[in-house]
PDB file of N, CA and C in Angstrom:
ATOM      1  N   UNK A   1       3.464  -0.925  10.305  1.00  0.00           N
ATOM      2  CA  UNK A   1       2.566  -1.625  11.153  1.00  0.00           C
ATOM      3  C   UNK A   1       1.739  -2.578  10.298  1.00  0.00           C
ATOM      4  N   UNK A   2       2.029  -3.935  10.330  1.00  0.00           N
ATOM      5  CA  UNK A   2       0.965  -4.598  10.069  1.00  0.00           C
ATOM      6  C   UNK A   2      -0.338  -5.226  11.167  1.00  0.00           C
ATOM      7  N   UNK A   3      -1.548  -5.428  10.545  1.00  0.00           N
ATOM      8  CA  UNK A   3      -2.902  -5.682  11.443  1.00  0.00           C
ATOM      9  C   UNK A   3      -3.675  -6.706  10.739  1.00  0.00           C
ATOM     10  N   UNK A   4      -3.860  -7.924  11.301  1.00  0.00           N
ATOM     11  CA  UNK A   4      -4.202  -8.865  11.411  1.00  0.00           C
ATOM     12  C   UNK A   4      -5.439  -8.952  11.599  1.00  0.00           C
ATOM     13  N   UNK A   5      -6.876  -9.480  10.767  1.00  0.00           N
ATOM     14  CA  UNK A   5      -7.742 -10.122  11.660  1.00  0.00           C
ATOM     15  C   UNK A   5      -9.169 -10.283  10.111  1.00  0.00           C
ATOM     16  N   UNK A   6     -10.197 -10.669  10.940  1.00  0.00           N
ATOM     17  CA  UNK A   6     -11.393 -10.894  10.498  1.00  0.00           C
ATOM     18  C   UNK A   6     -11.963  -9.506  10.043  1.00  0.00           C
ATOM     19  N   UNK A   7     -13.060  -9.620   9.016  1.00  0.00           N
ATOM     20  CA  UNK A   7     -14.077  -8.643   9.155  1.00  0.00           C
ATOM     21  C   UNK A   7     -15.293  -8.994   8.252  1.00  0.00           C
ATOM     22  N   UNK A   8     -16.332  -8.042   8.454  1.00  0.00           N
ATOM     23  CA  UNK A   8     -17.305  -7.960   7.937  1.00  0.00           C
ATOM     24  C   UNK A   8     -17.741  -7.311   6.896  1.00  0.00           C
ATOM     25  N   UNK A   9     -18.559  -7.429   5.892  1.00  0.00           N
ATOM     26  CA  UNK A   9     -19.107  -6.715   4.867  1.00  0.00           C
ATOM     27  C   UNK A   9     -20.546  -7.323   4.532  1.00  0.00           C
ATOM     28  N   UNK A  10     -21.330  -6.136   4.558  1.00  0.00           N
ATOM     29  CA  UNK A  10     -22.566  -6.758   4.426  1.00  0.00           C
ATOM     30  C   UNK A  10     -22.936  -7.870   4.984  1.00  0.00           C
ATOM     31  N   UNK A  11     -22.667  -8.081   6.144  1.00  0.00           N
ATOM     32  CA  UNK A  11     -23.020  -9.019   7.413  1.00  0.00           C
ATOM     33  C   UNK A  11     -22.085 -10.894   7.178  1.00  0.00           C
ATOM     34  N   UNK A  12     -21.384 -10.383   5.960  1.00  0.00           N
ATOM     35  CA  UNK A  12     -20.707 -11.882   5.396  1.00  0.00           C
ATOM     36  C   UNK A  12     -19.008 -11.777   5.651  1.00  0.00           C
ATOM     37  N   UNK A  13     -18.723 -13.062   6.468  1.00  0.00           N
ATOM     38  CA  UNK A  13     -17.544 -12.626   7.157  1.00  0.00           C
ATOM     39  C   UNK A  13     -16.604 -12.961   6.118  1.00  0.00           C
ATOM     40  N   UNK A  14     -15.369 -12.607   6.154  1.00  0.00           N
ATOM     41  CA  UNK A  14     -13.992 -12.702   5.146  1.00  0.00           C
ATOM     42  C   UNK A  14     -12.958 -12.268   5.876  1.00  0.00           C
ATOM     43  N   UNK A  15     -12.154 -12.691   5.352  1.00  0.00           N
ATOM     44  CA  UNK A  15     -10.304 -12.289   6.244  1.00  0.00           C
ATOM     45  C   UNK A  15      -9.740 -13.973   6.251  1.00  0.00           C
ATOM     46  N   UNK A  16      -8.930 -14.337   7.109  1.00  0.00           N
ATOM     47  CA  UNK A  16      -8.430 -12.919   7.770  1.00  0.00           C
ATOM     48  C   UNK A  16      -7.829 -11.819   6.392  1.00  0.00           C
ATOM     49  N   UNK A  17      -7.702 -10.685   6.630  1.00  0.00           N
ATOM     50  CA  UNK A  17      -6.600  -9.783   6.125  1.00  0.00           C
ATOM     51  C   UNK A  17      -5.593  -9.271   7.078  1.00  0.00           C
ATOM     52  N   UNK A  18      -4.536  -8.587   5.833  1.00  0.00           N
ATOM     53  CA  UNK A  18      -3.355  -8.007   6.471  1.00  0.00           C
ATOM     54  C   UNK A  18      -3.350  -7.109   6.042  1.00  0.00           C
ATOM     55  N   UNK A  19      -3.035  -6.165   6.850  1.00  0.00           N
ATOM     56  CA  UNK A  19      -3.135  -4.746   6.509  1.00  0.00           C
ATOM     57  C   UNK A  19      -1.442  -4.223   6.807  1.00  0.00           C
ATOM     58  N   UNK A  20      -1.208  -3.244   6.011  1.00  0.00           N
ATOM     59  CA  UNK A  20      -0.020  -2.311   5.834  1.00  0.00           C
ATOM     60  C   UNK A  20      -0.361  -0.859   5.708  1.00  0.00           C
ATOM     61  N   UNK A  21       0.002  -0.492   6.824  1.00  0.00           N
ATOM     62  CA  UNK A  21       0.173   1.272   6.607  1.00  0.00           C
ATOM     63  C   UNK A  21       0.716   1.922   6.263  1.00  0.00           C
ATOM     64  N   UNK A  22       1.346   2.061   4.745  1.00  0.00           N
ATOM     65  CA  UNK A  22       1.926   2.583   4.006  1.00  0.00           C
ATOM     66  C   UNK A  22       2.259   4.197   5.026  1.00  0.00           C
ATOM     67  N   UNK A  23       4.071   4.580   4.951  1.00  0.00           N
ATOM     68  CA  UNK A  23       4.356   4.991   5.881  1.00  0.00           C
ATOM     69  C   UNK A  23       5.072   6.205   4.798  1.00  0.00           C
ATOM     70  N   UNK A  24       5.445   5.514   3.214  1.00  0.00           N
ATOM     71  CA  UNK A  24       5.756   7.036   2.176  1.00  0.00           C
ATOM     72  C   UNK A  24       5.562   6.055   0.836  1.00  0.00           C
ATOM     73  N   UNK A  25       4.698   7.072   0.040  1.00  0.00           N
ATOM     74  CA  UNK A  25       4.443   6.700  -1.168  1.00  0.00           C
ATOM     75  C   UNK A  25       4.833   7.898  -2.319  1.00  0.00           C
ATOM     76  N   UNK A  26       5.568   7.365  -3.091  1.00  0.00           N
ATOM     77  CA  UNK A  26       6.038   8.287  -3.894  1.00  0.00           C
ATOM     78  C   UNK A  26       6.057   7.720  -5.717  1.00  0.00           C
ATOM     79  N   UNK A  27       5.297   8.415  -6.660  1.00  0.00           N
ATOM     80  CA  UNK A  27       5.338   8.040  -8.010  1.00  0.00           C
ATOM     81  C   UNK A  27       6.972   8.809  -8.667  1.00  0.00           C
ATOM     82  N   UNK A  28       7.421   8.434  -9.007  1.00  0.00           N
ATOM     83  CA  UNK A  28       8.742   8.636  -9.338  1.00  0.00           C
ATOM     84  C   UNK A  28       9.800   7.432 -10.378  1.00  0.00           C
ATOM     85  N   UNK A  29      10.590   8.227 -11.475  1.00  0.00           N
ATOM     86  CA  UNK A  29      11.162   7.466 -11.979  1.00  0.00           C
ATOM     87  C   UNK A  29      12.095   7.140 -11.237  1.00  0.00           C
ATOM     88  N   UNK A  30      12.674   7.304 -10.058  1.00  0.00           N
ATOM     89  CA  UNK A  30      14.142   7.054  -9.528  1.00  0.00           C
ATOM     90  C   UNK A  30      13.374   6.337  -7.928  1.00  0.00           C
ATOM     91  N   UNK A  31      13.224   5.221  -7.697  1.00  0.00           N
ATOM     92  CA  UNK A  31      12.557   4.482  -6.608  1.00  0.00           C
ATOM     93  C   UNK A  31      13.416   4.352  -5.524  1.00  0.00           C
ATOM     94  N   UNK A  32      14.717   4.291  -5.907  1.00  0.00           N
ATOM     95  CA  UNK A  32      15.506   3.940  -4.754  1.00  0.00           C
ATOM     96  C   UNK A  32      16.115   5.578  -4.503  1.00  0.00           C
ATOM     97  N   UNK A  33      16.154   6.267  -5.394  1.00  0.00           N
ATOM     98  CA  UNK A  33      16.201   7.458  -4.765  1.00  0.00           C
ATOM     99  C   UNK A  33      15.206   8.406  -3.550  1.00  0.00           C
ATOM    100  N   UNK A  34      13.879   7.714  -3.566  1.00  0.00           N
ATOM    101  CA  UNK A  34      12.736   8.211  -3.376  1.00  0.00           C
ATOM    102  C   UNK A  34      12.933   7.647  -1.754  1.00  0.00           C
ATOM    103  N   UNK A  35      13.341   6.027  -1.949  1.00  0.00           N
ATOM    104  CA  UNK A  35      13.839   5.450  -0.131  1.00  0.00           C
ATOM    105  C   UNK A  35      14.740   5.811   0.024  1.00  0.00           C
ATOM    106  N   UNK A  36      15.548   6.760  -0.380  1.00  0.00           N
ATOM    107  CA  UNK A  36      16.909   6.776   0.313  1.00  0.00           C
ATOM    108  C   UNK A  36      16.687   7.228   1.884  1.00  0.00           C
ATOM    109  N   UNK A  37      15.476   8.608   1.917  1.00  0.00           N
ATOM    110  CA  UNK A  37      15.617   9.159   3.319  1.00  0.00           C
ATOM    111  C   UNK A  37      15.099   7.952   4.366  1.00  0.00           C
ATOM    112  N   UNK A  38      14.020   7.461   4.006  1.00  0.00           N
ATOM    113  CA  UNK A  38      13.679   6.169   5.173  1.00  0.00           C
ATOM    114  C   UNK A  38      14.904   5.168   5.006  1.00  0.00           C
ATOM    115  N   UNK A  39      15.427   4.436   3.888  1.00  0.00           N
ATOM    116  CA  UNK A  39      16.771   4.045   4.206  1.00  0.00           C
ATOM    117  C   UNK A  39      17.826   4.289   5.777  1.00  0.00           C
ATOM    118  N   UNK A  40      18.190   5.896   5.452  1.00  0.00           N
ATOM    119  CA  UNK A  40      18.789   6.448   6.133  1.00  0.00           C
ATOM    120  C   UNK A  40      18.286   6.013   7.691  1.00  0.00           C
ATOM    121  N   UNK A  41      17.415   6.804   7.379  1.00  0.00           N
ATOM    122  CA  UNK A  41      16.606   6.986   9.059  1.00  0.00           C
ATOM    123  C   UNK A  41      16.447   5.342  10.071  1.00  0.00           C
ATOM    124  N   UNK A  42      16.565   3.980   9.167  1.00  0.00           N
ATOM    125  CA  UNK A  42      15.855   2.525   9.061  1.00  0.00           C
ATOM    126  C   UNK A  42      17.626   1.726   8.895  1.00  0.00           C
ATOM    127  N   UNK A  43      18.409   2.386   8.759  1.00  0.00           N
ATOM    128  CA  UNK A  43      19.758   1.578   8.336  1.00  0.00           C
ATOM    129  C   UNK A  43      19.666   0.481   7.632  1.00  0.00           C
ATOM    130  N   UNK A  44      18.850   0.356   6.786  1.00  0.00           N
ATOM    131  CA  UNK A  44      18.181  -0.035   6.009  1.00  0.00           C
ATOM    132  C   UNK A  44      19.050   0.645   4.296  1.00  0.00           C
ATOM    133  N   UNK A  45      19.178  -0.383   3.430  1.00  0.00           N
ATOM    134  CA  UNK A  45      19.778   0.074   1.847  1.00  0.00           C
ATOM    135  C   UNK A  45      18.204   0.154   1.475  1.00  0.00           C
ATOM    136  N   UNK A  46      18.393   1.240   0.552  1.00  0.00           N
ATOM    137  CA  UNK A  46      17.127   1.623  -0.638  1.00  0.00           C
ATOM    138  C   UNK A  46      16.294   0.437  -0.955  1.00  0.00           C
ATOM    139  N   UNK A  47      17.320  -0.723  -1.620  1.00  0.00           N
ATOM    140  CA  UNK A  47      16.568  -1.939  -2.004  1.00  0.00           C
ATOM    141  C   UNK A  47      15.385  -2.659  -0.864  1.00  0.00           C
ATOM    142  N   UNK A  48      16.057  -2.608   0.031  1.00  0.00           N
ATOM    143  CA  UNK A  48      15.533  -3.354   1.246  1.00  0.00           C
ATOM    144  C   UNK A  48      14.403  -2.736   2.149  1.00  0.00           C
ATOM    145  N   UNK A  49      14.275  -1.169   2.077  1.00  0.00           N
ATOM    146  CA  UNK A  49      12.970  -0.409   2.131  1.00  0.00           C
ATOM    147  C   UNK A  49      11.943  -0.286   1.155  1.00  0.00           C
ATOM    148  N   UNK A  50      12.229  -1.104  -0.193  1.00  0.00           N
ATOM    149  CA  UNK A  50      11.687  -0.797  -1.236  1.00  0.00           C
ATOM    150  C   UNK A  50      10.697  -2.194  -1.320  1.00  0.00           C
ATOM    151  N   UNK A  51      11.592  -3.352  -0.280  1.00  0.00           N
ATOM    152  CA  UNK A  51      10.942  -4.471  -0.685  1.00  0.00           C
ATOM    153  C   UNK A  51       9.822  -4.591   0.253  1.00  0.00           C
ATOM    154  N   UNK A  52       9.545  -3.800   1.102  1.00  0.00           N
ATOM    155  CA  UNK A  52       8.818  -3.783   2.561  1.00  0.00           C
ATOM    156  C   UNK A  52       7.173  -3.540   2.003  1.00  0.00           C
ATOM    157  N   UNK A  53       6.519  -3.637   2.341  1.00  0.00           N
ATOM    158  CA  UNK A  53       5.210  -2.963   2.225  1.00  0.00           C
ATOM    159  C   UNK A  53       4.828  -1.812   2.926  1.00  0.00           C
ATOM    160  N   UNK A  54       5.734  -1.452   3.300  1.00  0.00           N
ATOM    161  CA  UNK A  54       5.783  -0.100   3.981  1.00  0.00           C
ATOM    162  C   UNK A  54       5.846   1.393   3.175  1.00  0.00           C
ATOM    163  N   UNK A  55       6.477   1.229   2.044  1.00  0.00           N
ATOM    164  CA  UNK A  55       7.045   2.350   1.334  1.00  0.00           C
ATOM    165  C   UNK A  55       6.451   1.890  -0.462  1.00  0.00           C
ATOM    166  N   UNK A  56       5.833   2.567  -1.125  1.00  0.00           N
ATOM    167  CA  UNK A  56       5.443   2.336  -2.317  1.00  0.00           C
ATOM    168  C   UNK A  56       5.554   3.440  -3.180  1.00  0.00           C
ATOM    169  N   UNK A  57       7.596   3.145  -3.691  1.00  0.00           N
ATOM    170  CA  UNK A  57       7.680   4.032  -4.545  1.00  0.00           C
ATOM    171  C   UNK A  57       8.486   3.590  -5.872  1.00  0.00           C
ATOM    172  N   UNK A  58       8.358   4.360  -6.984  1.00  0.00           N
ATOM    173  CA  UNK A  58       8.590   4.080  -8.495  1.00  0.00           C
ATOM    174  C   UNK A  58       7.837   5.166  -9.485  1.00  0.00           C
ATOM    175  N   UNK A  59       7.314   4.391 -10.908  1.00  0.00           N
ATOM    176  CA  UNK A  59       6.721   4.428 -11.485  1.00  0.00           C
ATOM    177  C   UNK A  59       5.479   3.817 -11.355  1.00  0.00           C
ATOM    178  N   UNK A  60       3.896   4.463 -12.117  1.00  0.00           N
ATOM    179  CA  UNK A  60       2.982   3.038 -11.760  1.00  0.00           C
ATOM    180  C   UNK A  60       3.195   2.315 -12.452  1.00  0.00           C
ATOM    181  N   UNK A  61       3.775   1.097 -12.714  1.00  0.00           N
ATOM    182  CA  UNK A  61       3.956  -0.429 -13.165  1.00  0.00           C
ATOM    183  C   UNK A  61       4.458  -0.501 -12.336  1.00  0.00           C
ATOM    184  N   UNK A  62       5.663  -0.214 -11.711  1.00  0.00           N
ATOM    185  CA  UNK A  62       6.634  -0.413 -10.477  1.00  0.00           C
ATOM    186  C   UNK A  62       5.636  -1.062  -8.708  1.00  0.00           C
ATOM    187  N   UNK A  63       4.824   0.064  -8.693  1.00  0.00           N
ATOM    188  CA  UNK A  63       3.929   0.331  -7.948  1.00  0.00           C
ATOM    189  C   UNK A  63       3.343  -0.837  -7.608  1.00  0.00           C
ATOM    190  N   UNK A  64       2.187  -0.994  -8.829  1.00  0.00           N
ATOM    191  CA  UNK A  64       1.494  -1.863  -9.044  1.00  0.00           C
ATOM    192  C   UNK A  64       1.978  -3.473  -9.279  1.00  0.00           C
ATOM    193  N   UNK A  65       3.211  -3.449  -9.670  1.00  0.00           N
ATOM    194  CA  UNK A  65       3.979  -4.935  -9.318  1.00  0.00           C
ATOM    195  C   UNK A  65       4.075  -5.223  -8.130  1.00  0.00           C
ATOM    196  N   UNK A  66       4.788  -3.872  -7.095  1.00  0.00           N
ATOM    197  CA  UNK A  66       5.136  -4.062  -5.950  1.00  0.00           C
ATOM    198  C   UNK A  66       4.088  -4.540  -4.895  1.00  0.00           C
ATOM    199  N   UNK A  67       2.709  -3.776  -5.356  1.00  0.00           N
ATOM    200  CA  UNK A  67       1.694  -3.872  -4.527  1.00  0.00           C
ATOM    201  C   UNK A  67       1.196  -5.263  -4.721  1.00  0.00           C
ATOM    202  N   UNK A  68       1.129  -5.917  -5.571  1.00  0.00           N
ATOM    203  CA  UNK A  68       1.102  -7.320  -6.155  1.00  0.00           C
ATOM    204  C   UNK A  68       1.979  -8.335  -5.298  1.00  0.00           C
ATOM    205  N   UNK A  69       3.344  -7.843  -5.632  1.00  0.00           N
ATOM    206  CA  UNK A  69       4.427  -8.743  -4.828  1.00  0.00           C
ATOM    207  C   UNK A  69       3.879  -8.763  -3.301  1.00  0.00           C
ATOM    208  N   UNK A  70       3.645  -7.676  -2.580  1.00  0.00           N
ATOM    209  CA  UNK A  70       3.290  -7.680  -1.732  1.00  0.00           C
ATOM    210  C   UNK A  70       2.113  -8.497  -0.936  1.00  0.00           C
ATOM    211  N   UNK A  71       1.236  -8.845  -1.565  1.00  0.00           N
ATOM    212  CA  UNK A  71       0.090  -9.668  -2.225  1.00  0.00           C
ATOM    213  C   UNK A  71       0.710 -11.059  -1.872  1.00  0.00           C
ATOM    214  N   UNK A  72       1.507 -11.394  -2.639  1.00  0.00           N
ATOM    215  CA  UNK A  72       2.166 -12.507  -2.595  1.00  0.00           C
ATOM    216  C   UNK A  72       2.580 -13.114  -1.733  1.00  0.00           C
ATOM    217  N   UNK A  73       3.896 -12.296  -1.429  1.00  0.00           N
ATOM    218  CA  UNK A  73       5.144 -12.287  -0.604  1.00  0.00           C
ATOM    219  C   UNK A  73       4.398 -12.255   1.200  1.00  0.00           C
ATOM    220  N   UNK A  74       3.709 -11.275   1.494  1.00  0.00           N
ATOM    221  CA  UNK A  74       3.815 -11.168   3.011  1.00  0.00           C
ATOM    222  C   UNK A  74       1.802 -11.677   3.389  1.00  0.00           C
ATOM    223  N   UNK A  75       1.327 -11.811   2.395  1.00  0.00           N
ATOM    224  CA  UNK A  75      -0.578 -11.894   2.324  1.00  0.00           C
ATOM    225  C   UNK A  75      -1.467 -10.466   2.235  1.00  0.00           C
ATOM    226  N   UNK A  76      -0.271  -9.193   2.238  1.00  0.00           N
ATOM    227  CA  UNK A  76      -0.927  -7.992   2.636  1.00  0.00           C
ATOM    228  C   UNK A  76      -2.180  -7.789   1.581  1.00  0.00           C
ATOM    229  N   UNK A  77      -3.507  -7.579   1.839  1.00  0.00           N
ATOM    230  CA  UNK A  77      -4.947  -7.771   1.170  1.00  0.00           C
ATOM    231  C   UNK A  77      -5.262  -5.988   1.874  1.00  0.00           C
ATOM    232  N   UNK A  78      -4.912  -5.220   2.247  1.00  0.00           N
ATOM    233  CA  UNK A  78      -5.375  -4.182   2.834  1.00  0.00           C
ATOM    234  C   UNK A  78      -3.608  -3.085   2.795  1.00  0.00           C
ATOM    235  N   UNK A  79      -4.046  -1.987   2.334  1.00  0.00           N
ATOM    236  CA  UNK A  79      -2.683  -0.702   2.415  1.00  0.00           C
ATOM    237  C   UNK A  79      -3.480   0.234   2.811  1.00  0.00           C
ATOM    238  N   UNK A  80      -3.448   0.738   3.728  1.00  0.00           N
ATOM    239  CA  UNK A  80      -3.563   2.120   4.105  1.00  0.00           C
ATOM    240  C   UNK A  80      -2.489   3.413   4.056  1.00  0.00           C
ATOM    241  N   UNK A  81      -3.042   4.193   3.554  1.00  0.00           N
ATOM    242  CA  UNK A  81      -2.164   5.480   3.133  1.00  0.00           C
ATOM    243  C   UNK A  81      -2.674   6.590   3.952  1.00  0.00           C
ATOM    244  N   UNK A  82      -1.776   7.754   4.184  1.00  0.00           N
ATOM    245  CA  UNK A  82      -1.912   8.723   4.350  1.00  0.00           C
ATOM    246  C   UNK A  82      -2.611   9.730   3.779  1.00  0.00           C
ATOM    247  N   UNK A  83      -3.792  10.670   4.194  1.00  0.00           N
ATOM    248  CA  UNK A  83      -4.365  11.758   3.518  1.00  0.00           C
ATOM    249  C   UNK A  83      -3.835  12.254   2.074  1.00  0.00           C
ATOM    250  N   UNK A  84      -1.933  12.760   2.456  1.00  0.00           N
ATOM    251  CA  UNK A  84      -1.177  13.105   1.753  1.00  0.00           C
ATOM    252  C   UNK A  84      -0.986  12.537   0.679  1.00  0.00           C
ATOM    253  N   UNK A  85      -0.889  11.165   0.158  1.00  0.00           N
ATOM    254  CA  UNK A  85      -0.689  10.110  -0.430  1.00  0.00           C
ATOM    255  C   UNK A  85      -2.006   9.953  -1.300  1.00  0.00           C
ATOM    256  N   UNK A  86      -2.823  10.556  -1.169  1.00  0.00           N
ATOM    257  CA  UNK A  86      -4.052   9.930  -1.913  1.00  0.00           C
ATOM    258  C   UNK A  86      -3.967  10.475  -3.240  1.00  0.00           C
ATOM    259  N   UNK A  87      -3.543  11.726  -3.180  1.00  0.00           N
ATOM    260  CA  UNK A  87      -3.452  11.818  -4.701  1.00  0.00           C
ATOM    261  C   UNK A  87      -2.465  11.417  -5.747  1.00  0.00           C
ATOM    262  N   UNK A  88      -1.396  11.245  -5.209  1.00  0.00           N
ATOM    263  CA  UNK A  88      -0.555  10.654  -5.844  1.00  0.00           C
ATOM    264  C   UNK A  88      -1.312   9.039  -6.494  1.00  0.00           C
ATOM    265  N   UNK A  89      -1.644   8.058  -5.739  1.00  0.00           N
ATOM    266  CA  UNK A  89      -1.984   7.092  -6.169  1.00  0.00           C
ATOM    267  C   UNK A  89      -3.859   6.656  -6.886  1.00  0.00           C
ATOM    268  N   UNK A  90      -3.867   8.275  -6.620  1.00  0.00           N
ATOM    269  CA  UNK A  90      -5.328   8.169  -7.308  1.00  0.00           C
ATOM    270  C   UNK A  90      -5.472   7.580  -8.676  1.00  0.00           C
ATOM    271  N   UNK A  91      -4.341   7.856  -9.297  1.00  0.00           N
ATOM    272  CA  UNK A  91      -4.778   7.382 -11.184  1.00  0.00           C
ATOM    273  C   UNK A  91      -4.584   5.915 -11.029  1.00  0.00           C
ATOM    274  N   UNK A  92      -3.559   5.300 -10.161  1.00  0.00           N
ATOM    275  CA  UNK A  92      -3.195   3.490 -10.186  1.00  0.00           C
ATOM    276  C   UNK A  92      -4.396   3.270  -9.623  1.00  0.00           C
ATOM    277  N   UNK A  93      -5.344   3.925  -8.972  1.00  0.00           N
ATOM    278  CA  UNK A  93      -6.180   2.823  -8.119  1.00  0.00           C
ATOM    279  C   UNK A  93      -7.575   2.069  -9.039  1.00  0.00           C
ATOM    280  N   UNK A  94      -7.732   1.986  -9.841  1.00  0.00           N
ATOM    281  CA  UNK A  94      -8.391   1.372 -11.199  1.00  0.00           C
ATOM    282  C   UNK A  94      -6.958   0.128 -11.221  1.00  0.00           C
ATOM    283  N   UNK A  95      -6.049   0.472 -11.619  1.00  0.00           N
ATOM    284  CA  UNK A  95      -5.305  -0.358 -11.866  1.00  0.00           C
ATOM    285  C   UNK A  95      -4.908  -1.972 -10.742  1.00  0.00           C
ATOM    286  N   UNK A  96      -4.959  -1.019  -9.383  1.00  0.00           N
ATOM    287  CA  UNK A  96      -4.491  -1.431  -8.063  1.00  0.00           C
ATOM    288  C   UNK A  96      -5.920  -3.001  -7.945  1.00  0.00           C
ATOM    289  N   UNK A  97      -6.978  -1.922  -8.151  1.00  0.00           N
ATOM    290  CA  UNK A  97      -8.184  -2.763  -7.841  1.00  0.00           C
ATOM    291  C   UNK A  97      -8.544  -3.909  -8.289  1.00  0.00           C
ATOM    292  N   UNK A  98      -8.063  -3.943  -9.938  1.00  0.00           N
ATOM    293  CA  UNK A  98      -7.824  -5.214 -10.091  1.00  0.00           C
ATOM    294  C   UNK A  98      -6.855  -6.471 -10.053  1.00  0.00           C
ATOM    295  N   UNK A  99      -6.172  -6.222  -9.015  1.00  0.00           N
ATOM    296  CA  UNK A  99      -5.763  -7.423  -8.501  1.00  0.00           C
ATOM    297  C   UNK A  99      -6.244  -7.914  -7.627  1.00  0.00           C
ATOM    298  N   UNK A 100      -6.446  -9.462  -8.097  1.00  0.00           N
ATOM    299  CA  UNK A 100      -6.821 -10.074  -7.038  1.00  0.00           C
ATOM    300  C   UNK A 100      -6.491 -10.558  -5.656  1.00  0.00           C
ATOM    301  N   UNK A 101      -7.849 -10.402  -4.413  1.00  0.00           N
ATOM    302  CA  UNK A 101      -7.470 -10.768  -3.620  1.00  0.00           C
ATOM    303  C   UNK A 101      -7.233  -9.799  -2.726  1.00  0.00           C
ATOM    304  N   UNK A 102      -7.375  -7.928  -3.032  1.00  0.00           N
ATOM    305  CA  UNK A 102      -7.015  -7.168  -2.695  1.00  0.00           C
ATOM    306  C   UNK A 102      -8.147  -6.412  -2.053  1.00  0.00           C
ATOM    307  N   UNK A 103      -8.273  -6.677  -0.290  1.00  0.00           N
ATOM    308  CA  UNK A 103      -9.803  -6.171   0.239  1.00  0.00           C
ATOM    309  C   UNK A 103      -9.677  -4.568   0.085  1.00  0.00           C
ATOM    310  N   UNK A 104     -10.821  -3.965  -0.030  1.00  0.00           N
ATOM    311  CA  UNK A 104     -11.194  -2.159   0.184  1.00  0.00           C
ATOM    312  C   UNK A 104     -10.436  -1.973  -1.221  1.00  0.00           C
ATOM    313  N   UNK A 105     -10.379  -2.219  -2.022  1.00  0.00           N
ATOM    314  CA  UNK A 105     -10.204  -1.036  -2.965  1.00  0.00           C
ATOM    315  C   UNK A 105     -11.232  -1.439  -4.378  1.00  0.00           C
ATOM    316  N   UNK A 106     -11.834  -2.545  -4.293  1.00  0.00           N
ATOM    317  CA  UNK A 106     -13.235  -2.830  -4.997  1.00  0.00           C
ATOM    318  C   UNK A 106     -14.063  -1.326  -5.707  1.00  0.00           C
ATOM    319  N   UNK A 107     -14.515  -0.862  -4.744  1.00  0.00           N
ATOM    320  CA  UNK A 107     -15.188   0.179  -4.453  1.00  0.00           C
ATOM    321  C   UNK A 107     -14.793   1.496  -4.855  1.00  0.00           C
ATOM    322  N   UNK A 108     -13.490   1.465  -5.054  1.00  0.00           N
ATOM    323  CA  UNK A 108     -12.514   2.859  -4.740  1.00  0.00           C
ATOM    324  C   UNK A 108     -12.769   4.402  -4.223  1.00  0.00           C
ATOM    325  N   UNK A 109     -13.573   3.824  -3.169  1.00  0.00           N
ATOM    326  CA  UNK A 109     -13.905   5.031  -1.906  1.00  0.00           C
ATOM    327  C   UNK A 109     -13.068   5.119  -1.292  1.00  0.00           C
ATOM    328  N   UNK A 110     -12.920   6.048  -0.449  1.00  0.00           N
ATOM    329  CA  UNK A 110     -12.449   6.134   0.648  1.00  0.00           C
ATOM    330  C   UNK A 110     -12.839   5.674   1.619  1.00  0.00           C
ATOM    331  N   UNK A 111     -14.028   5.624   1.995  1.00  0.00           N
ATOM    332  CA  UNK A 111     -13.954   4.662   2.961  1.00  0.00           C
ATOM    333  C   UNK A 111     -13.457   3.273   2.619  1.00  0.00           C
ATOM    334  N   UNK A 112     -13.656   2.560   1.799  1.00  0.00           N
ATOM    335  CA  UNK A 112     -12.960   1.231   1.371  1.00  0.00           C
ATOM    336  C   UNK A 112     -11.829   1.453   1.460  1.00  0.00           C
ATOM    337  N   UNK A 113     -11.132   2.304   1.288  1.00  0.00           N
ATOM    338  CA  UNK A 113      -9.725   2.396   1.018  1.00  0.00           C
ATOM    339  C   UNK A 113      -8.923   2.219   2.272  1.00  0.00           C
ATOM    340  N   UNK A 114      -9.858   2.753   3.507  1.00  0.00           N
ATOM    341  CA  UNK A 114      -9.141   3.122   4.119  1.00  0.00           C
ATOM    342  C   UNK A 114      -8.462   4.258   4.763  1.00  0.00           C
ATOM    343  N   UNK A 115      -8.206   5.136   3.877  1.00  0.00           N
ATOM    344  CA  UNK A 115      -7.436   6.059   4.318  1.00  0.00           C
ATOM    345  C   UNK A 115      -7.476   6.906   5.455  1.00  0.00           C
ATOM    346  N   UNK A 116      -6.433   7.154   6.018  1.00  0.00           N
ATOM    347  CA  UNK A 116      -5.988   7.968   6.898  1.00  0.00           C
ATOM    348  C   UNK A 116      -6.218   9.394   7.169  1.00  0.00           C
ATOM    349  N   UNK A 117      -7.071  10.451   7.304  1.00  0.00           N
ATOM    350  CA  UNK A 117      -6.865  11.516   6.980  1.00  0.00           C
ATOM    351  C   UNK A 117      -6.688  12.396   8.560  1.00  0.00           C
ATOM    352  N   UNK A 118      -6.378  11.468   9.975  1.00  0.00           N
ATOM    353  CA  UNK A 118      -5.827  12.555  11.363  1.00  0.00           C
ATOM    354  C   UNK A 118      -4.228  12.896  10.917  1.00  0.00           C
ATOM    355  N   UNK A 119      -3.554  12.410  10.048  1.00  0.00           N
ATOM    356  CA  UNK A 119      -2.426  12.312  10.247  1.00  0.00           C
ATOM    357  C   UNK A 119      -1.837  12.702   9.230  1.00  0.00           C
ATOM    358  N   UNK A 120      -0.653  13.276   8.484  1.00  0.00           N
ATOM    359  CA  UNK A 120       0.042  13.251   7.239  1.00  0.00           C
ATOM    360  C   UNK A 120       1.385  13.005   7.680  1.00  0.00           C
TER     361      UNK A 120
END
């Protein structure tokens, strides 16, 4: 799911952003092993779930390129993750934060972040 729009901080407007709800995040040396099951499920090849902003898995450099590319490639400025997911990407998010251009993770709260925690 991507989400589109304006917002506020400290009464000073910015956006638009794009947001991505990271749907499986996995730190792992084998990345395309890690999409194979959403692959499957998406008829979708490994590569091609890997390039999505949907799924953020690898190594962190991998990660952190991807989350970058992503940046790039589609404008995504906002990832939301799952409860589940938070610890895994807890050590990149120092790393994550400094890229630019990248809203809510400044801060590296949770509430900035975002995260998800009705759902895993």
């Amino acid at each position: 799911m991507l989400i589109r729009g304006p917002f506020t901080s400290s009464g000073v407007k910015k956006g638009p952003f794009l947001t991505a709800l990271v749907q499986h995040v996995a730190v792992t040396d084998d990345a395309e092993a890690a999409a194979a099951g959403t692959a499957a499920e998406t008829g979708l090849t490994p590569a091609e779930v890997l390039a999505t902003p949907f799924v953020l898995a690898g190594t962190p450099d991998e990660i952190v390129a991807a989350v970058a590319g992503h940046r790039r490639r589609w404008g995504v400025t906002r990832f939301v993750v799952r409860a589940g997911a938070v610890e895994a990407l807890a050590p990149l998010l120092p790393r994550l934060a400094g890229l630019a251009g990248l809203a809510g993770l400044a801060g590296l709260a949770e509430k900035e972040l975002d995260f998800e925690h009705t759902r895993k």
